[in-house]
PDB file of N, CA and C in Angstrom:
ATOM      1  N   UNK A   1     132.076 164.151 -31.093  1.00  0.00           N
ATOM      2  CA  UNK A   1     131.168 164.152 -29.955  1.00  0.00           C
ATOM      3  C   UNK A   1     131.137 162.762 -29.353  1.00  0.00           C
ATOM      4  N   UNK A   2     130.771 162.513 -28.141  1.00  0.00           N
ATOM      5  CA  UNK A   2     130.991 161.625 -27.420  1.00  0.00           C
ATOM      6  C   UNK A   2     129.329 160.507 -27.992  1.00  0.00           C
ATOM      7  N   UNK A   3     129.689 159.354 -28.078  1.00  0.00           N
ATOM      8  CA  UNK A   3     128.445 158.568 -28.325  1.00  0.00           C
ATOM      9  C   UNK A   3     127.736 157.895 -27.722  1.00  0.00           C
ATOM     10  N   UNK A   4     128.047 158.698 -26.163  1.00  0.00           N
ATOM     11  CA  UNK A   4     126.937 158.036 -25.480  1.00  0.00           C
ATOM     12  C   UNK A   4     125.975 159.292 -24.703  1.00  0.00           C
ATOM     13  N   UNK A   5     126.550 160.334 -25.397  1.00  0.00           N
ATOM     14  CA  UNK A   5     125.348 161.520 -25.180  1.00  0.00           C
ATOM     15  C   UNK A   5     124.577 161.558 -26.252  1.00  0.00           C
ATOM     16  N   UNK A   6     123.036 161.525 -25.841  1.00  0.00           N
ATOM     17  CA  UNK A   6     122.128 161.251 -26.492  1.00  0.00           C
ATOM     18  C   UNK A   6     121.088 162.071 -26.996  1.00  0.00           C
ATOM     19  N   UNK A   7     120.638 161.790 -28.148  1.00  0.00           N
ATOM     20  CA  UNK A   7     119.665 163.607 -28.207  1.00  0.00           C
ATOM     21  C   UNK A   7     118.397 163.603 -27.056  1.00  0.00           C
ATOM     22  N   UNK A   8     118.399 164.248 -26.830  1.00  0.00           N
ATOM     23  CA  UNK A   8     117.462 164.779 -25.428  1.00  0.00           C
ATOM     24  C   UNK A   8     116.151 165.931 -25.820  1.00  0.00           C
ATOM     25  N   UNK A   9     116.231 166.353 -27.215  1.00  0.00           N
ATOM     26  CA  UNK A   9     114.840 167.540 -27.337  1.00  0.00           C
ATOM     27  C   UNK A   9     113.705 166.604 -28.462  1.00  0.00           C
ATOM     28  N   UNK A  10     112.657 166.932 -27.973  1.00  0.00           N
ATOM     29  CA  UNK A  10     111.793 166.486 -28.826  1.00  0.00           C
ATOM     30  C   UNK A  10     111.155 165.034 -28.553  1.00  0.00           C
ATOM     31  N   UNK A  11     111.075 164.717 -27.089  1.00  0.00           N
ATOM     32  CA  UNK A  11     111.000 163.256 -26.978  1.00  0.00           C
ATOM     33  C   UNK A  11     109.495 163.480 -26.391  1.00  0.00           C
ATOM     34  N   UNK A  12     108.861 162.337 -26.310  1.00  0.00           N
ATOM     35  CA  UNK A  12     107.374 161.754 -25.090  1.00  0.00           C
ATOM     36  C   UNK A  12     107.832 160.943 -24.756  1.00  0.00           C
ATOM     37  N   UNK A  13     108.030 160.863 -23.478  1.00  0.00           N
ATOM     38  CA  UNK A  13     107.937 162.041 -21.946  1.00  0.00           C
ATOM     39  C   UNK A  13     108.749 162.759 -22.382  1.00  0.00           C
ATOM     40  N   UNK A  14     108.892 164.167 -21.975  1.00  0.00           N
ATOM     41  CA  UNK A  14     110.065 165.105 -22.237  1.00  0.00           C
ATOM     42  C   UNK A  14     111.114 164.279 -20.938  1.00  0.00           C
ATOM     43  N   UNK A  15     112.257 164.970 -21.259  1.00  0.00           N
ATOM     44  CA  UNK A  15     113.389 164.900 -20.770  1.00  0.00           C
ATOM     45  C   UNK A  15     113.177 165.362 -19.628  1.00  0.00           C
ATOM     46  N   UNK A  16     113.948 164.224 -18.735  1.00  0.00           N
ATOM     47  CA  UNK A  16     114.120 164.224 -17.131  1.00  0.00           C
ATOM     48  C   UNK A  16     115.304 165.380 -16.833  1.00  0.00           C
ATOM     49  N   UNK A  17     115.525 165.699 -15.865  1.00  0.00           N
ATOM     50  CA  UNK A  17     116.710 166.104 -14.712  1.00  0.00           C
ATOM     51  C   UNK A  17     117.580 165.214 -15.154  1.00  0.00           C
ATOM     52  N   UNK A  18     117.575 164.131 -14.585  1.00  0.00           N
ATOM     53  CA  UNK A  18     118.365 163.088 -14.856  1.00  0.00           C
ATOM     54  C   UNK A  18     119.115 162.777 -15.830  1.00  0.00           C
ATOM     55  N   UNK A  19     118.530 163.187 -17.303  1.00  0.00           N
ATOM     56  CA  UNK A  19     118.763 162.185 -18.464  1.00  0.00           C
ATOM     57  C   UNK A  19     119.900 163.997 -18.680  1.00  0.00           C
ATOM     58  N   UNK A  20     119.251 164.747 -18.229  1.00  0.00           N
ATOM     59  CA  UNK A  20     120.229 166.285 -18.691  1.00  0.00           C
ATOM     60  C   UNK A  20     121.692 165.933 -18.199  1.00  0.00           C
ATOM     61  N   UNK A  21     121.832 165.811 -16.565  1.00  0.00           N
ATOM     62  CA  UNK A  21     122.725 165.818 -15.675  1.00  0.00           C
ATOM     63  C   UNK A  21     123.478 163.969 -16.570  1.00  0.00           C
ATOM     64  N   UNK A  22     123.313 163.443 -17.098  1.00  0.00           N
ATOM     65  CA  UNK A  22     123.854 162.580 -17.376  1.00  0.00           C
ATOM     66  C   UNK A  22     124.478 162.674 -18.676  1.00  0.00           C
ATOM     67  N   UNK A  23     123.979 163.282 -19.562  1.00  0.00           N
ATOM     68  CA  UNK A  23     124.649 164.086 -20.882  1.00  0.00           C
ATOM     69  C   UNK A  23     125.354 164.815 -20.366  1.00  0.00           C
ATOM     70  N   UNK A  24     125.286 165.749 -19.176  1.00  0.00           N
ATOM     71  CA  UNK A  24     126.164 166.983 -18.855  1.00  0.00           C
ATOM     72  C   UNK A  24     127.876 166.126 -18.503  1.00  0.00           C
ATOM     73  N   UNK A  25     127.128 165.334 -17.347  1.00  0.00           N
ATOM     74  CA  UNK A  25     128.508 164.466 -16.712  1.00  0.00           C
ATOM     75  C   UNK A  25     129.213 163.976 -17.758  1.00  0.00           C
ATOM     76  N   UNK A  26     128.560 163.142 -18.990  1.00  0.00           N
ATOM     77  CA  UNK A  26     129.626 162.550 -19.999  1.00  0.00           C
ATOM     78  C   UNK A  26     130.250 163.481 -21.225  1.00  0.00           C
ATOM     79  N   UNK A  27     129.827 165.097 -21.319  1.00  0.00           N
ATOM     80  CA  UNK A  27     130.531 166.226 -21.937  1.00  0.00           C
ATOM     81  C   UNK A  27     131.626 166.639 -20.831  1.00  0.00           C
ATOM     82  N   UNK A  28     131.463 166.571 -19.889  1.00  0.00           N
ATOM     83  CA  UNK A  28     132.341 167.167 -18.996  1.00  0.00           C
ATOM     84  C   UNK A  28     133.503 165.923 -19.272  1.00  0.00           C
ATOM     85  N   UNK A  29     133.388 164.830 -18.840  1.00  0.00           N
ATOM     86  CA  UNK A  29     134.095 163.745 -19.012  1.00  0.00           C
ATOM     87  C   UNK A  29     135.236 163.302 -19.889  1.00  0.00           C
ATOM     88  N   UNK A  30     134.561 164.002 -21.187  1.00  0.00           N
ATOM     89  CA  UNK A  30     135.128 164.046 -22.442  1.00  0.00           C
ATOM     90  C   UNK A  30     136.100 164.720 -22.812  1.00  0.00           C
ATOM     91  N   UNK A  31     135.836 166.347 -22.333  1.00  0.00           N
ATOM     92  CA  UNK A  31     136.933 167.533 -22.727  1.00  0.00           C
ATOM     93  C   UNK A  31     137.360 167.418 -21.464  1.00  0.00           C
ATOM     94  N   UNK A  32     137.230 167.196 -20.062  1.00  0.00           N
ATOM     95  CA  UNK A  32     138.467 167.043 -19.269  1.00  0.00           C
ATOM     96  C   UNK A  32     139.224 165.570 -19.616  1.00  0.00           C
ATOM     97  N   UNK A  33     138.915 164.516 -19.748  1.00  0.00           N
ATOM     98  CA  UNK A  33     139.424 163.387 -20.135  1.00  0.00           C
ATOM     99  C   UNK A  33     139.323 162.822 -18.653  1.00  0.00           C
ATOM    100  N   UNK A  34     138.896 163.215 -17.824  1.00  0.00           N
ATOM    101  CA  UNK A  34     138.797 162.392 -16.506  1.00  0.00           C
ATOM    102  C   UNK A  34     137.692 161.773 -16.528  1.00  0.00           C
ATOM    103  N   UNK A  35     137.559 160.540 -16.244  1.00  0.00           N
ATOM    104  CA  UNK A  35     136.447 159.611 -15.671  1.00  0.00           C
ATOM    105  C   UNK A  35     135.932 159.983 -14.292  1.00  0.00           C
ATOM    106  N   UNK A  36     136.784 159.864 -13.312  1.00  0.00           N
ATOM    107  CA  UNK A  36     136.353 160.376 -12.161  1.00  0.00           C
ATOM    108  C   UNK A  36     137.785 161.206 -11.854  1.00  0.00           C
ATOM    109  N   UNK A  37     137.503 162.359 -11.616  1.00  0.00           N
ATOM    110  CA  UNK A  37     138.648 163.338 -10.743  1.00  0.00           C
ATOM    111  C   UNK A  37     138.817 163.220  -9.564  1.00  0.00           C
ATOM    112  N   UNK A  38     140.184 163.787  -9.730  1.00  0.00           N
ATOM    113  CA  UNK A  38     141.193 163.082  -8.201  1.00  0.00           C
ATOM    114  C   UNK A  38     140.375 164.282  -7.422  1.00  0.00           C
ATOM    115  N   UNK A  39     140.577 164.145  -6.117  1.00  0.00           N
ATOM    116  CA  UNK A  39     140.192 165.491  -5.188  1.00  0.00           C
ATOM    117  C   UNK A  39     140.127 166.202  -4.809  1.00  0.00           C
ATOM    118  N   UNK A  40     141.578 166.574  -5.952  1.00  0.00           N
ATOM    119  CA  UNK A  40     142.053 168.120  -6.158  1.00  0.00           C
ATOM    120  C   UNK A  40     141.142 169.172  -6.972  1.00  0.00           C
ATOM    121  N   UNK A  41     140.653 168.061  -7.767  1.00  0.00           N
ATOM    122  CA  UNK A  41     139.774 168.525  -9.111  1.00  0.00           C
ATOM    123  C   UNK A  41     138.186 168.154  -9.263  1.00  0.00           C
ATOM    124  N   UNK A  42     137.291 167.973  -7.681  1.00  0.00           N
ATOM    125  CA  UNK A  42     136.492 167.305  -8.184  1.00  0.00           C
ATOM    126  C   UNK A  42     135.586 168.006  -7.964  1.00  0.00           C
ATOM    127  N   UNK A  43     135.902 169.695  -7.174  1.00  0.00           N
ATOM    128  CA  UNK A  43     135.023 170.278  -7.091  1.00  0.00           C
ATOM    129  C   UNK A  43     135.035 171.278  -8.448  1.00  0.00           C
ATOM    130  N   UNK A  44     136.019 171.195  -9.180  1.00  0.00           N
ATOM    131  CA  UNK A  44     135.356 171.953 -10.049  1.00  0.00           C
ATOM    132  C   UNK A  44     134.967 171.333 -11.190  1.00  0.00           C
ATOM    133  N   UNK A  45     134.768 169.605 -11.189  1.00  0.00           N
ATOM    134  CA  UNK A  45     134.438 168.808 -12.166  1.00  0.00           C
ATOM    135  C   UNK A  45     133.192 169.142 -11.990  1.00  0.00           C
ATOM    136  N   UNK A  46     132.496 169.054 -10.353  1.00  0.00           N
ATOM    137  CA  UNK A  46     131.389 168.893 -10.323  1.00  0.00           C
ATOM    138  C   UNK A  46     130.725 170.004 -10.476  1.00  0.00           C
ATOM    139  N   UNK A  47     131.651 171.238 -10.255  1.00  0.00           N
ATOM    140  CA  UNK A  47     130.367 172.542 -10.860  1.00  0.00           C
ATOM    141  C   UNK A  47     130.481 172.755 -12.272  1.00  0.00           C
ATOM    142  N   UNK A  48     131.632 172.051 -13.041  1.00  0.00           N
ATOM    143  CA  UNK A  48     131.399 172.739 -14.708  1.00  0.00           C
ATOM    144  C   UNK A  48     130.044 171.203 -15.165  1.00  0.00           C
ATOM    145  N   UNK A  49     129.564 170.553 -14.749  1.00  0.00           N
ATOM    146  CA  UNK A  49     128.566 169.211 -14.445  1.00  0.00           C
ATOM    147  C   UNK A  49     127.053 169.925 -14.029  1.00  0.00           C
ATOM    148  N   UNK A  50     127.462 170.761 -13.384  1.00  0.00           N
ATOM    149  CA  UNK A  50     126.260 171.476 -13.095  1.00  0.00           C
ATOM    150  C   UNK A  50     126.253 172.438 -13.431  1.00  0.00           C
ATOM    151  N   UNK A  51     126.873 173.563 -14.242  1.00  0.00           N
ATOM    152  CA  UNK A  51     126.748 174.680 -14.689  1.00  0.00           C
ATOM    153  C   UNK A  51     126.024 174.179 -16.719  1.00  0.00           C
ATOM    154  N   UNK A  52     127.117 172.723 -16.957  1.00  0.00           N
ATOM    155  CA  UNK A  52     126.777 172.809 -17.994  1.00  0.00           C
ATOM    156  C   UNK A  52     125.012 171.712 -17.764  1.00  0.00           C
ATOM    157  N   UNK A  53     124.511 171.340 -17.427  1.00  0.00           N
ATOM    158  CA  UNK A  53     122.931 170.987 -16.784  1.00  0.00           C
ATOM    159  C   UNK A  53     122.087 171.582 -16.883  1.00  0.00           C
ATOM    160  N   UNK A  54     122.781 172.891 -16.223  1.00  0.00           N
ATOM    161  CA  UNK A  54     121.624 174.066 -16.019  1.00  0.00           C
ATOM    162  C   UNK A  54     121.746 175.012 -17.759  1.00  0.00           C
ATOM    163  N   UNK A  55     122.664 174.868 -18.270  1.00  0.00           N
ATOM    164  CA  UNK A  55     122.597 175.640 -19.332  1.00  0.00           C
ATOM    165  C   UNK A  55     121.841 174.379 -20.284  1.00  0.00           C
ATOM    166  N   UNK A  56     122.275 173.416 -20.126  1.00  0.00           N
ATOM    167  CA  UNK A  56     121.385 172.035 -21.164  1.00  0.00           C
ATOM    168  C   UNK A  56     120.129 172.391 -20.737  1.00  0.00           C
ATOM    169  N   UNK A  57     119.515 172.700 -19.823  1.00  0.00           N
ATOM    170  CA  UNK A  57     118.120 172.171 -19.441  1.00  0.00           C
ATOM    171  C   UNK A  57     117.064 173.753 -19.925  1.00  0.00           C
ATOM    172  N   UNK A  58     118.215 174.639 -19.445  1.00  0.00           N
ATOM    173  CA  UNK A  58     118.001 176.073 -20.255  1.00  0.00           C
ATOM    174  C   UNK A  58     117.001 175.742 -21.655  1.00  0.00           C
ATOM    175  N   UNK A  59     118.331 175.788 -22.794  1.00  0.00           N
ATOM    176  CA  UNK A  59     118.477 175.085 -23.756  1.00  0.00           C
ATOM    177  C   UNK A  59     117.385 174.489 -24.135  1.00  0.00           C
ATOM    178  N   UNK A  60     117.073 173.479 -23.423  1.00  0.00           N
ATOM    179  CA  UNK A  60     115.968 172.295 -23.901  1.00  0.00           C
ATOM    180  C   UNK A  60     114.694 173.066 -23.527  1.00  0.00           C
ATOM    181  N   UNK A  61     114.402 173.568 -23.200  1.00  0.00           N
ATOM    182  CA  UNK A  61     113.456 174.250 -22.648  1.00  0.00           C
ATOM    183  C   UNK A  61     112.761 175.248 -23.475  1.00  0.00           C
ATOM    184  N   UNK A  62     113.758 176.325 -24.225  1.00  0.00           N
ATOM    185  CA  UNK A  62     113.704 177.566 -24.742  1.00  0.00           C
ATOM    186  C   UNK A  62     113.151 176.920 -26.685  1.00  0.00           C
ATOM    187  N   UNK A  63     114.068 175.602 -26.598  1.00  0.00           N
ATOM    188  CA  UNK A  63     113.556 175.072 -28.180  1.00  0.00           C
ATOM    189  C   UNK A  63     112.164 174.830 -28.594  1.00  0.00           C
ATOM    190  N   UNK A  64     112.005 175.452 -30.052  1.00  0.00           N
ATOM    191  CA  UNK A  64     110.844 174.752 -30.545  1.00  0.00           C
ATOM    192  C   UNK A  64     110.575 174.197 -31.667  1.00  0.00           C
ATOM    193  N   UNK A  65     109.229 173.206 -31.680  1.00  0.00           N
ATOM    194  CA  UNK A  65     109.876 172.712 -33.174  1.00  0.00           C
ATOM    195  C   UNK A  65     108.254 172.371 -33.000  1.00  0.00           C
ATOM    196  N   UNK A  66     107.860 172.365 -35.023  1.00  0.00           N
ATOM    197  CA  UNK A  66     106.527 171.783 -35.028  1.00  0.00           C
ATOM    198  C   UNK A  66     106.732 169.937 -35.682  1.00  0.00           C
ATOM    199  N   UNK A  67     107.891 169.701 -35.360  1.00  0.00           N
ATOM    200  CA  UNK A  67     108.162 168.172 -35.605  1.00  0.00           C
ATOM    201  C   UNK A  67     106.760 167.514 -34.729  1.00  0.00           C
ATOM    202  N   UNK A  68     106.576 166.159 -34.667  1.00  0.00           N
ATOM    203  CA  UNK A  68     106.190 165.554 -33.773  1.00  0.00           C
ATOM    204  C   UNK A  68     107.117 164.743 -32.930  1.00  0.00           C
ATOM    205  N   UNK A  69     106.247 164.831 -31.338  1.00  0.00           N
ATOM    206  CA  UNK A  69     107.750 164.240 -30.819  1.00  0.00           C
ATOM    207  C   UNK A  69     108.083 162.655 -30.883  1.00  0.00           C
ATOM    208  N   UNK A  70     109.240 162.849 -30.937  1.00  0.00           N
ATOM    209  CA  UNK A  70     109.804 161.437 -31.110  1.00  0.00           C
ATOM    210  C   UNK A  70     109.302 159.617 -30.011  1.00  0.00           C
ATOM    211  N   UNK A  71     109.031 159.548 -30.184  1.00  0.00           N
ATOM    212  CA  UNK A  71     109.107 158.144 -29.114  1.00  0.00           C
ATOM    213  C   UNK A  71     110.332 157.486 -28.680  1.00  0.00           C
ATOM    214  N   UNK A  72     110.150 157.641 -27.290  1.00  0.00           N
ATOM    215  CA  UNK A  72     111.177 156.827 -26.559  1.00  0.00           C
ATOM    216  C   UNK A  72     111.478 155.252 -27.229  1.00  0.00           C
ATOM    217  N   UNK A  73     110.765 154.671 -27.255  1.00  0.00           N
ATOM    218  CA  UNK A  73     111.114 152.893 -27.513  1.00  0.00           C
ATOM    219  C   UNK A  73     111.178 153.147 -28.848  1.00  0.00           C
ATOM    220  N   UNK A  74     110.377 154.046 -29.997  1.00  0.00           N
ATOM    221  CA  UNK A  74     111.090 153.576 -30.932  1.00  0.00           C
ATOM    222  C   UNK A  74     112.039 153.863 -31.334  1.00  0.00           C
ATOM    223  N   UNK A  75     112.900 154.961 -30.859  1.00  0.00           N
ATOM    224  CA  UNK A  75     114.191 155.299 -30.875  1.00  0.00           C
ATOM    225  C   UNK A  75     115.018 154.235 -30.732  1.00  0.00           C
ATOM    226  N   UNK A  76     114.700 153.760 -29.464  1.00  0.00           N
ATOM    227  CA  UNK A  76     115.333 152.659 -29.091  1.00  0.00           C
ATOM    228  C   UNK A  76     115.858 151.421 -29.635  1.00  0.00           C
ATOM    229  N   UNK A  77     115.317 151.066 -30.298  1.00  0.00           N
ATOM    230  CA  UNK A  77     114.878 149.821 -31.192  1.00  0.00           C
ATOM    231  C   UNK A  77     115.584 150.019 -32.382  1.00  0.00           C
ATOM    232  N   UNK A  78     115.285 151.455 -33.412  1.00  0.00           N
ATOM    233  CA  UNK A  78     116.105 152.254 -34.077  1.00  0.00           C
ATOM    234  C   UNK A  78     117.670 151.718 -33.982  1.00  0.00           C
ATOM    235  N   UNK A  79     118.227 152.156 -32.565  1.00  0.00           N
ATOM    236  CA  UNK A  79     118.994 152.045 -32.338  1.00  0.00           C
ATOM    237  C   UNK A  79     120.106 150.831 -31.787  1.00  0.00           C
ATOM    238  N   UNK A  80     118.879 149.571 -31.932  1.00  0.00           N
ATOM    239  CA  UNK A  80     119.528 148.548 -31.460  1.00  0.00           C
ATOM    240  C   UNK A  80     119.919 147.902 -32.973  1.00  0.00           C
ATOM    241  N   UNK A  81     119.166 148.175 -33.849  1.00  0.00           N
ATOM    242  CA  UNK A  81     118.817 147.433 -35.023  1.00  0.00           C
ATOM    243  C   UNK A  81     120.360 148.145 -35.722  1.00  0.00           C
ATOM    244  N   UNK A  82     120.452 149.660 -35.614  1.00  0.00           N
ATOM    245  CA  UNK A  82     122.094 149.980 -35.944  1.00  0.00           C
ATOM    246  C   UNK A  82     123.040 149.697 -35.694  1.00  0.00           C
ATOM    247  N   UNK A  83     122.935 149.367 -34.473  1.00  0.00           N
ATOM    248  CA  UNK A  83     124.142 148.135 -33.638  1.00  0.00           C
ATOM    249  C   UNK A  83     124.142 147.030 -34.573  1.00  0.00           C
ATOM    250  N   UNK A  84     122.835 146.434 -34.418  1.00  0.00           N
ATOM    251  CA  UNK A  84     123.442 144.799 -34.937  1.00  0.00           C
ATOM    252  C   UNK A  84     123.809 144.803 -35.947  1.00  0.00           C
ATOM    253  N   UNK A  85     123.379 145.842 -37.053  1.00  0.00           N
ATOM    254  CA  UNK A  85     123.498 145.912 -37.956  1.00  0.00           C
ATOM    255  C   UNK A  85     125.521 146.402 -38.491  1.00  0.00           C
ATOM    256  N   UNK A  86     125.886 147.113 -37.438  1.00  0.00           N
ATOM    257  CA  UNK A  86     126.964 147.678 -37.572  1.00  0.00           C
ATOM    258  C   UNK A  86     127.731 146.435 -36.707  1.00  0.00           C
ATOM    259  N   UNK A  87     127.715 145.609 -35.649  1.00  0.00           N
ATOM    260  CA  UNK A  87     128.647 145.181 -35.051  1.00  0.00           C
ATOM    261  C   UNK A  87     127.961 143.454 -35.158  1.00  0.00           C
ATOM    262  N   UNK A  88     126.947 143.072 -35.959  1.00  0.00           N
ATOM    263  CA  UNK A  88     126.766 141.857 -36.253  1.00  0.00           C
ATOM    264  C   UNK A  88     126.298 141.070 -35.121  1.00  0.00           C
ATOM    265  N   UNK A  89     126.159 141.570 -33.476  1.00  0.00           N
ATOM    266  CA  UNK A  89     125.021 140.752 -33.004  1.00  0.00           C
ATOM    267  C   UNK A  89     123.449 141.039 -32.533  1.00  0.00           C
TER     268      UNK A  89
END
């Protein structure tokens, strides 16, 4: 899986439009291997981008969990501390 799609269920604030359509764009990205498609291909980059959005946001929506939800910053932080920890700065 690609490591800069990020988990998206279970957060405060819930998950934006945005943060969906931006996981969607970098799955699409991945299994076509295009960064940006030529213009032959960009209309159907951009509807499998929005088909897979609307099924993510589906998805996120329909889940439930009696977890508590996660925090944004401390995820964050979480995640910086694995960095330094893994790449030493």
């Amino acid at each position: 899986m690609c490591r800069n799609i990020k988990i998206l269920f279970n957060f405060e604030p819930p998950v934006t439009d945005e943060e969906v359509r931006a996981a969607s764009l970098q799955f699409v990205r991945k299994i076509s291997g295009f960064n940006k498609p030529s213009k032959a291909n960009e209309d159907s980059f951009i509807a499998a981008v929005d088909e897979i959005a609307g099924i993510s946001a589906r998805l996120l929506h329909s889940l439930e969990t009696h977890a508590p939800s996660r925090n944004r910053e401390e995820e964050a932080a979480k995640a910086k501390a694995r960095g330094q920890q893994r790449f030493g700065t």
